[in-house]
Structures are given as C-alpha cells and as structure tokens.
PDB file of N, CA and C in Angstrom:
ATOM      1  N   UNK A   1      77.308  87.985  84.497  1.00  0.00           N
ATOM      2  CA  UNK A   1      76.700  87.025  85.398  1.00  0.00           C
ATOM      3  C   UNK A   1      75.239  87.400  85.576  1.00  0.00           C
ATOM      4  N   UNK A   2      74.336  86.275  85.283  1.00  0.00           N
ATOM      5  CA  UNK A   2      73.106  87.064  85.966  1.00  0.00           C
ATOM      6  C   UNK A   2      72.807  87.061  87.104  1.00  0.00           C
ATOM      7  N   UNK A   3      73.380  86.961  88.371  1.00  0.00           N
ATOM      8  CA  UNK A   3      73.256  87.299  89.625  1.00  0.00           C
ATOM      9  C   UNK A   3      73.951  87.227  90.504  1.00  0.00           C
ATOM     10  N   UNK A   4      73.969  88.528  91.097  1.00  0.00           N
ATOM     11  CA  UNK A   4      75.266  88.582  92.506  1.00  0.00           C
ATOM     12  C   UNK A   4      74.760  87.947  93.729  1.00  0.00           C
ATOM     13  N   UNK A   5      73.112  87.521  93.970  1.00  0.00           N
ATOM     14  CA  UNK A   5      72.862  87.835  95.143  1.00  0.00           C
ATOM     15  C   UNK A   5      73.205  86.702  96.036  1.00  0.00           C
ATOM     16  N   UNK A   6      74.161  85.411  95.791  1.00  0.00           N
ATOM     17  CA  UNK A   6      74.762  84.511  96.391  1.00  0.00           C
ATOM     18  C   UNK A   6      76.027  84.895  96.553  1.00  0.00           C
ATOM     19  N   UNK A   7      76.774  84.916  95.799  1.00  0.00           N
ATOM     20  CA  UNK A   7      78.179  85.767  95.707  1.00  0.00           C
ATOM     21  C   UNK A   7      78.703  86.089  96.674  1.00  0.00           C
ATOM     22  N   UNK A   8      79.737  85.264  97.626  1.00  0.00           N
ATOM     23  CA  UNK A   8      80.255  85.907  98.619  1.00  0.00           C
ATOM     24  C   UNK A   8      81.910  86.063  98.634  1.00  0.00           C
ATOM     25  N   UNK A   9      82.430  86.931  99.503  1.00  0.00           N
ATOM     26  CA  UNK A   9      83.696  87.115  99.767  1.00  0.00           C
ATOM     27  C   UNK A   9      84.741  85.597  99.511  1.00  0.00           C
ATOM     28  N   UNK A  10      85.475  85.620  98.908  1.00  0.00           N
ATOM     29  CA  UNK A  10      86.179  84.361  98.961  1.00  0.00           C
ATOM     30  C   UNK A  10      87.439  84.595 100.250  1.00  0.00           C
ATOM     31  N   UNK A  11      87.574  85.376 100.747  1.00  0.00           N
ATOM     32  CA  UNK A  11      88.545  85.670 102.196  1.00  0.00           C
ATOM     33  C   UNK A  11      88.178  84.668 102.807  1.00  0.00           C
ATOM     34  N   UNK A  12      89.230  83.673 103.781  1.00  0.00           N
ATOM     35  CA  UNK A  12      88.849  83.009 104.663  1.00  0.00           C
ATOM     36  C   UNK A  12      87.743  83.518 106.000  1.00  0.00           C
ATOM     37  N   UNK A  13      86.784  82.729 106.175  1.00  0.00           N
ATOM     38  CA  UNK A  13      85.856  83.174 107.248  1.00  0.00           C
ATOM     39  C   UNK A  13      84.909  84.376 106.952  1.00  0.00           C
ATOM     40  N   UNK A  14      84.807  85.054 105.898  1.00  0.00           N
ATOM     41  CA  UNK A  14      84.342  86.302 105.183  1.00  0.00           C
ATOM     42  C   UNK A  14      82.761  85.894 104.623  1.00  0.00           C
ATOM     43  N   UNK A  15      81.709  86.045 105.601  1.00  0.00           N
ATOM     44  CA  UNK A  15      80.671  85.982 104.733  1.00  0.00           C
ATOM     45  C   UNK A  15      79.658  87.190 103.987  1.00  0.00           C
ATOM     46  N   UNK A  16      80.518  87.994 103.660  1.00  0.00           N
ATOM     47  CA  UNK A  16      80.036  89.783 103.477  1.00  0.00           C
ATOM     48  C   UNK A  16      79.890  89.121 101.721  1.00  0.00           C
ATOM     49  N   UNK A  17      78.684  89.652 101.317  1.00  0.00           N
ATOM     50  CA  UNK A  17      78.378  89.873  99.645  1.00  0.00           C
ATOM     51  C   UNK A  17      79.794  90.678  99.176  1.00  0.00           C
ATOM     52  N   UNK A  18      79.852  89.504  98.076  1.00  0.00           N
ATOM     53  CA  UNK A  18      81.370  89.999  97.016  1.00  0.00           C
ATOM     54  C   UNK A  18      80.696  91.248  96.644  1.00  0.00           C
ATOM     55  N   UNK A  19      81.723  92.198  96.187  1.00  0.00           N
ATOM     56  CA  UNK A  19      81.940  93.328  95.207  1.00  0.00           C
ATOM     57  C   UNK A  19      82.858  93.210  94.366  1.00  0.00           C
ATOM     58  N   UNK A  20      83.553  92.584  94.476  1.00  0.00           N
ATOM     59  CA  UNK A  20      84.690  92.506  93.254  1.00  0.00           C
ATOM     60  C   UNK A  20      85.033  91.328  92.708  1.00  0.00           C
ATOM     61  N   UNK A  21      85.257  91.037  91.636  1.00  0.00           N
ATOM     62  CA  UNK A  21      86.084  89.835  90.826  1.00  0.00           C
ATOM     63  C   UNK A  21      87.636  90.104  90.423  1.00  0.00           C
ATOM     64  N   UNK A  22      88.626  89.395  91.102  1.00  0.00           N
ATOM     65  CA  UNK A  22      89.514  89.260  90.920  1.00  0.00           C
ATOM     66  C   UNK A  22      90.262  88.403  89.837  1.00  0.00           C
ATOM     67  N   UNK A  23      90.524  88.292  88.863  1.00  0.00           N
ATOM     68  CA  UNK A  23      90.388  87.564  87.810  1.00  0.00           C
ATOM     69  C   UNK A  23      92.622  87.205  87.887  1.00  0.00           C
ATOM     70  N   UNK A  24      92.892  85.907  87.981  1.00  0.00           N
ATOM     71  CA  UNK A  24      94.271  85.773  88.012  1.00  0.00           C
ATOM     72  C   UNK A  24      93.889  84.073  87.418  1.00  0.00           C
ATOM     73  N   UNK A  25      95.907  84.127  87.466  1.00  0.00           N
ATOM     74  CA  UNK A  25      95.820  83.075  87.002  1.00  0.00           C
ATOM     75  C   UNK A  25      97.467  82.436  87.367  1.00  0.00           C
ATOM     76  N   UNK A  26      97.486  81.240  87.498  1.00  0.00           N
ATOM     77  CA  UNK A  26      98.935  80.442  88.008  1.00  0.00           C
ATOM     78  C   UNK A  26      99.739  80.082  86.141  1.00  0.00           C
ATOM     79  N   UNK A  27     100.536  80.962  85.878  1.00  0.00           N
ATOM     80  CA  UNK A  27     101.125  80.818  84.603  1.00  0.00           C
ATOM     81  C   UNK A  27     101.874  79.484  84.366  1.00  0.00           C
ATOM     82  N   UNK A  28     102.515  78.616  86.071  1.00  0.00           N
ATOM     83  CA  UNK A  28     102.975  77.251  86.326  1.00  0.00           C
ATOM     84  C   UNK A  28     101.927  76.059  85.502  1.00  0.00           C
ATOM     85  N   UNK A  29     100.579  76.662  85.721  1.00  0.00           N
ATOM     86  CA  UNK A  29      99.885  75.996  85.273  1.00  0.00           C
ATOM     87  C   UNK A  29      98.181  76.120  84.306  1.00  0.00           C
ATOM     88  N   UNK A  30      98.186  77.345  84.610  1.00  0.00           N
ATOM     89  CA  UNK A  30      97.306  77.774  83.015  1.00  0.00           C
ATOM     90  C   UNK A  30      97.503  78.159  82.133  1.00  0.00           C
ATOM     91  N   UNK A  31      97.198  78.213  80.972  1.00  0.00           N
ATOM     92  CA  UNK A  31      97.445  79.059  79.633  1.00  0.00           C
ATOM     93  C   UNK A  31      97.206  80.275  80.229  1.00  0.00           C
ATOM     94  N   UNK A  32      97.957  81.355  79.128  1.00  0.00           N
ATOM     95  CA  UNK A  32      97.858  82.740  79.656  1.00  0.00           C
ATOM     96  C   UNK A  32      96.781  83.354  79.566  1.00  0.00           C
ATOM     97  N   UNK A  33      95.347  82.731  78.522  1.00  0.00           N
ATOM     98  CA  UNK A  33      93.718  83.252  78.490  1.00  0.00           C
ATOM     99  C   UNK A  33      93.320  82.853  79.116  1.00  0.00           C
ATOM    100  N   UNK A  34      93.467  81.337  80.373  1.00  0.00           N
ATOM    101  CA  UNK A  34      92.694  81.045  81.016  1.00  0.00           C
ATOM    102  C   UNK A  34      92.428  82.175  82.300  1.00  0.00           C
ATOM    103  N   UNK A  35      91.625  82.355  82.861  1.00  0.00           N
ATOM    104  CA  UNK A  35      91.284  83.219  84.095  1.00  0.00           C
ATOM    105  C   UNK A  35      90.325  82.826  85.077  1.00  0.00           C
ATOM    106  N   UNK A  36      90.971  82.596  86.073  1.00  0.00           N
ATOM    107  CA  UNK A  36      89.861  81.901  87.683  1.00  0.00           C
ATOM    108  C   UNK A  36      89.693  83.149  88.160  1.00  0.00           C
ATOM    109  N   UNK A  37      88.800  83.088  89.002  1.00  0.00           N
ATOM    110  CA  UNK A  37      88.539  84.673  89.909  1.00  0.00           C
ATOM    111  C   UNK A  37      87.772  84.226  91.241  1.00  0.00           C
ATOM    112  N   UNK A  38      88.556  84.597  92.525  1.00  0.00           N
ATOM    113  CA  UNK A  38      87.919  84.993  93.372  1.00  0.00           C
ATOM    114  C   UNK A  38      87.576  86.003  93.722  1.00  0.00           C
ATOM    115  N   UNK A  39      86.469  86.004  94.605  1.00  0.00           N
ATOM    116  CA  UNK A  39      85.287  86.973  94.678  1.00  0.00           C
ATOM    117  C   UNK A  39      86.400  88.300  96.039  1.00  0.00           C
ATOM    118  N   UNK A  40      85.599  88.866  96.270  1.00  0.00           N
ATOM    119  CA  UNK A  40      86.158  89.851  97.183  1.00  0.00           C
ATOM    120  C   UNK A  40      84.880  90.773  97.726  1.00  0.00           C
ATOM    121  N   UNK A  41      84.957  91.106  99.012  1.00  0.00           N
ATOM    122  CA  UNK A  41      84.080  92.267  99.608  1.00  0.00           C
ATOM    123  C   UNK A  41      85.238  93.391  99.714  1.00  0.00           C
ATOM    124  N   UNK A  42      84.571  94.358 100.127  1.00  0.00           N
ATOM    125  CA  UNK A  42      85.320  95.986  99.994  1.00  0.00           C
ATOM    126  C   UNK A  42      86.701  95.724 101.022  1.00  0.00           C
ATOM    127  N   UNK A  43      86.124  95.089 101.541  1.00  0.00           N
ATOM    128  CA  UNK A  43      87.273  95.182 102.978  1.00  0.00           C
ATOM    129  C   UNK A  43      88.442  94.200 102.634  1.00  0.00           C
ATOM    130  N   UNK A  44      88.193  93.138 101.613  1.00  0.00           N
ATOM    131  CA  UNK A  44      89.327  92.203 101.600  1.00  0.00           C
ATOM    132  C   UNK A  44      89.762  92.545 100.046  1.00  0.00           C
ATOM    133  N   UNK A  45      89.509  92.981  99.563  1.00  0.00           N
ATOM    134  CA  UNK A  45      89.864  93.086  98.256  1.00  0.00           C
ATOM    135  C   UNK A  45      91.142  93.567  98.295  1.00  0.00           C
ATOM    136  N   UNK A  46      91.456  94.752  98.774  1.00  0.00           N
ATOM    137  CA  UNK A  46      92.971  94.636  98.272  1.00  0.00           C
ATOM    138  C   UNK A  46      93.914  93.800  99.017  1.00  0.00           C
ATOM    139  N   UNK A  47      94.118  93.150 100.198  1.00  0.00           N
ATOM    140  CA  UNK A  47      94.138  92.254 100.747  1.00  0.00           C
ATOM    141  C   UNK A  47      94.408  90.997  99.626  1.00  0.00           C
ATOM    142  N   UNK A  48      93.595  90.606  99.387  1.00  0.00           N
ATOM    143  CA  UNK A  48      93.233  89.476  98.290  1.00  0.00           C
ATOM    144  C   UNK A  48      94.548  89.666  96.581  1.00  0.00           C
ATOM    145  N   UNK A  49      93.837  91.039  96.058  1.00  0.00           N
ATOM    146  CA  UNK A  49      95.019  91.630  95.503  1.00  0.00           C
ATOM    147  C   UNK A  49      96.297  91.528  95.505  1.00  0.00           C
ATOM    148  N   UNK A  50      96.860  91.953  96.667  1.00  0.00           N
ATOM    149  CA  UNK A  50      98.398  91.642  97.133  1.00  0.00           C
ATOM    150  C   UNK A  50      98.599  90.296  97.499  1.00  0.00           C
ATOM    151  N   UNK A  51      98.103  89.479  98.163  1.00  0.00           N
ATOM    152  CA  UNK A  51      98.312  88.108  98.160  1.00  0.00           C
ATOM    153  C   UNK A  51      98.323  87.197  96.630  1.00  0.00           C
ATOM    154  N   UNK A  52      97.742  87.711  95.676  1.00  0.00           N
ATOM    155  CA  UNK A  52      97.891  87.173  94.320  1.00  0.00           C
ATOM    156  C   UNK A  52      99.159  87.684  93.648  1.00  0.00           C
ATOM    157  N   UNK A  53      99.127  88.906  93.741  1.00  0.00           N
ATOM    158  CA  UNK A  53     100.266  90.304  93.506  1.00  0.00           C
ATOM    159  C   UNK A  53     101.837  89.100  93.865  1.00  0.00           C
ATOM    160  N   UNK A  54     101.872  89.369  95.187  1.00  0.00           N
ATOM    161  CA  UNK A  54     102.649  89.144  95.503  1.00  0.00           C
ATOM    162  C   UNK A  54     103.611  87.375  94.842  1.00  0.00           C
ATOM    163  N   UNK A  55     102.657  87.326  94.404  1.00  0.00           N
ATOM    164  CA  UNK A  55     103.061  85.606  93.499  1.00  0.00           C
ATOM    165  C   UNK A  55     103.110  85.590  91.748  1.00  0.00           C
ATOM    166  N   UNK A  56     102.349  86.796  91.185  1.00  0.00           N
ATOM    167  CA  UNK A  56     102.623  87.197  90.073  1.00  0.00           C
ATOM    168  C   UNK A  56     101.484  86.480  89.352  1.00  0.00           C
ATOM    169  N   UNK A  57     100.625  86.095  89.925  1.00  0.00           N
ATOM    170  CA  UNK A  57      98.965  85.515  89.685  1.00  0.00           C
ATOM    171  C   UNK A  57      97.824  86.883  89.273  1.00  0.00           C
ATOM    172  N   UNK A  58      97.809  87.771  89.790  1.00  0.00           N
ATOM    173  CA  UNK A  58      96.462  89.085  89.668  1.00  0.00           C
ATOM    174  C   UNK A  58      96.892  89.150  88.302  1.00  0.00           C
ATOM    175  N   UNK A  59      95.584  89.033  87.643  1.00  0.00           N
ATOM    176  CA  UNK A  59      95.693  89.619  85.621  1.00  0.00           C
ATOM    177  C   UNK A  59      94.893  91.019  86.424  1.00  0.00           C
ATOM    178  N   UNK A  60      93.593  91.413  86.749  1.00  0.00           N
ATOM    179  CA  UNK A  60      92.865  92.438  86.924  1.00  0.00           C
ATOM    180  C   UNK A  60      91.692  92.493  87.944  1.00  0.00           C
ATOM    181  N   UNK A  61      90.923  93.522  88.110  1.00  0.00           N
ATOM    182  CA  UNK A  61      90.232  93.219  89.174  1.00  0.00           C
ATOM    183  C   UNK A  61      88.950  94.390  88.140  1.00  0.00           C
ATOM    184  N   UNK A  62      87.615  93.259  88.637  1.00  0.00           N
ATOM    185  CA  UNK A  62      86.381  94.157  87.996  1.00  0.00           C
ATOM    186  C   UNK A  62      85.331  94.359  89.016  1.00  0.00           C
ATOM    187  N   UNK A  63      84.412  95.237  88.989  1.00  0.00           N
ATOM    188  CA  UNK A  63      83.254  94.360  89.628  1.00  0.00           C
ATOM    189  C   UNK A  63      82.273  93.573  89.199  1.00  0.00           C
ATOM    190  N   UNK A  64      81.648  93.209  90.292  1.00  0.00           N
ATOM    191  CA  UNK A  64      81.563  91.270  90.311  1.00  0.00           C
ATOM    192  C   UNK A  64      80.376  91.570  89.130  1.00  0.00           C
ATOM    193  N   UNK A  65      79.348  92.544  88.588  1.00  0.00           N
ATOM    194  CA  UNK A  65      78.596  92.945  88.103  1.00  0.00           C
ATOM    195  C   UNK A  65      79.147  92.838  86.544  1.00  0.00           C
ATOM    196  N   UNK A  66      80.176  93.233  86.238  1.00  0.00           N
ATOM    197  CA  UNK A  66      80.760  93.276  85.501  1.00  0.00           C
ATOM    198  C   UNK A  66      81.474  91.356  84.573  1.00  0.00           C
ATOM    199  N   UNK A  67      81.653  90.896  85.047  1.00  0.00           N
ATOM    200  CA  UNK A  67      82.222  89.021  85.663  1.00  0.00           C
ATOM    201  C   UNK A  67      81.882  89.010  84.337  1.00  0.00           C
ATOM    202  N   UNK A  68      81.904  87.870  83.150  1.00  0.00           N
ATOM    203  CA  UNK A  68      81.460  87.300  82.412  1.00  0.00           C
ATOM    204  C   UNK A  68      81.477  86.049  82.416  1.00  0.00           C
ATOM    205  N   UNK A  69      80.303  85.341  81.769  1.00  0.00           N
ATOM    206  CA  UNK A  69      80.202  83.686  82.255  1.00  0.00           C
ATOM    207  C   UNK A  69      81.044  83.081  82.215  1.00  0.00           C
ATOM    208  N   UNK A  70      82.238  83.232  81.129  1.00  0.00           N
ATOM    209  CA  UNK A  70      83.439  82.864  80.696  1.00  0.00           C
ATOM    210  C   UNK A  70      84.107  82.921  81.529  1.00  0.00           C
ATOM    211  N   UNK A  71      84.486  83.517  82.470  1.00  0.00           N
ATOM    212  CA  UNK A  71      85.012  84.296  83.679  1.00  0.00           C
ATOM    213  C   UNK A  71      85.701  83.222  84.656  1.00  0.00           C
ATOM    214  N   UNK A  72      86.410  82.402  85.519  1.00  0.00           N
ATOM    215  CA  UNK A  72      86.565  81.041  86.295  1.00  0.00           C
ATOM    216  C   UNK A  72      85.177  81.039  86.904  1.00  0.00           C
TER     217      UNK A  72
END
C-alpha cells in the first residue's frame, strides 16, 4: 500500500490508526484466493481475529505496511 496515514481501525466506534490487516474470507461466498481485510489497531486486533476465527473466515493477519494492492 502506499499509505497508512488514513487507515483506521475497522472495530465498531474505533478511530485509532490501523496496525494490522486482517486478511479473511466467507468460503459461502468467495473463491478460496479471494481475500477482504479489515483493518485493526493494537487493541482490537485480536478481538477482530476471534470474531472471524470463530466463523472459520481469518486466512492471516499482516501488518497494514505489509497489505498489497491486491489485498480487499
């Protein structure tokens, strides 16, 4: 990505600069290469994690620095 400096937490009500990209995906309804990602700050990230986790959606988690354009 070339820039984080908009990038915010995708947590409800969360306006803290993302740090992480959460990269998942709904297998009901994407191909298994497709990948969306919400964003995450330090504090919601694993939070965020287990709520995907828990549905069988989380492929991986990077930081947001890391993202590629390709990326959701």
């Amino acid at each position: 990505m070339s820039t984080t400096d908009d990038l915010l937490c995708s947590a409800r009500g969360c306006r803290a600069d993302a740090a992480w990209g959460l990269r998942w995906n709904n297998p009901a309804l994407h191909t298994a290469d497709r990948r969306k990602v919400w964003l995450a700050c330090d504090d919601h990230r694993a939070h965020l994690e287990q709520f995907l986790g828990a549905r069988g959606f989380h492929r991986d988690t990077v930081a947001v620095a890391d993202l590629e354009p390709s990326d959701g």
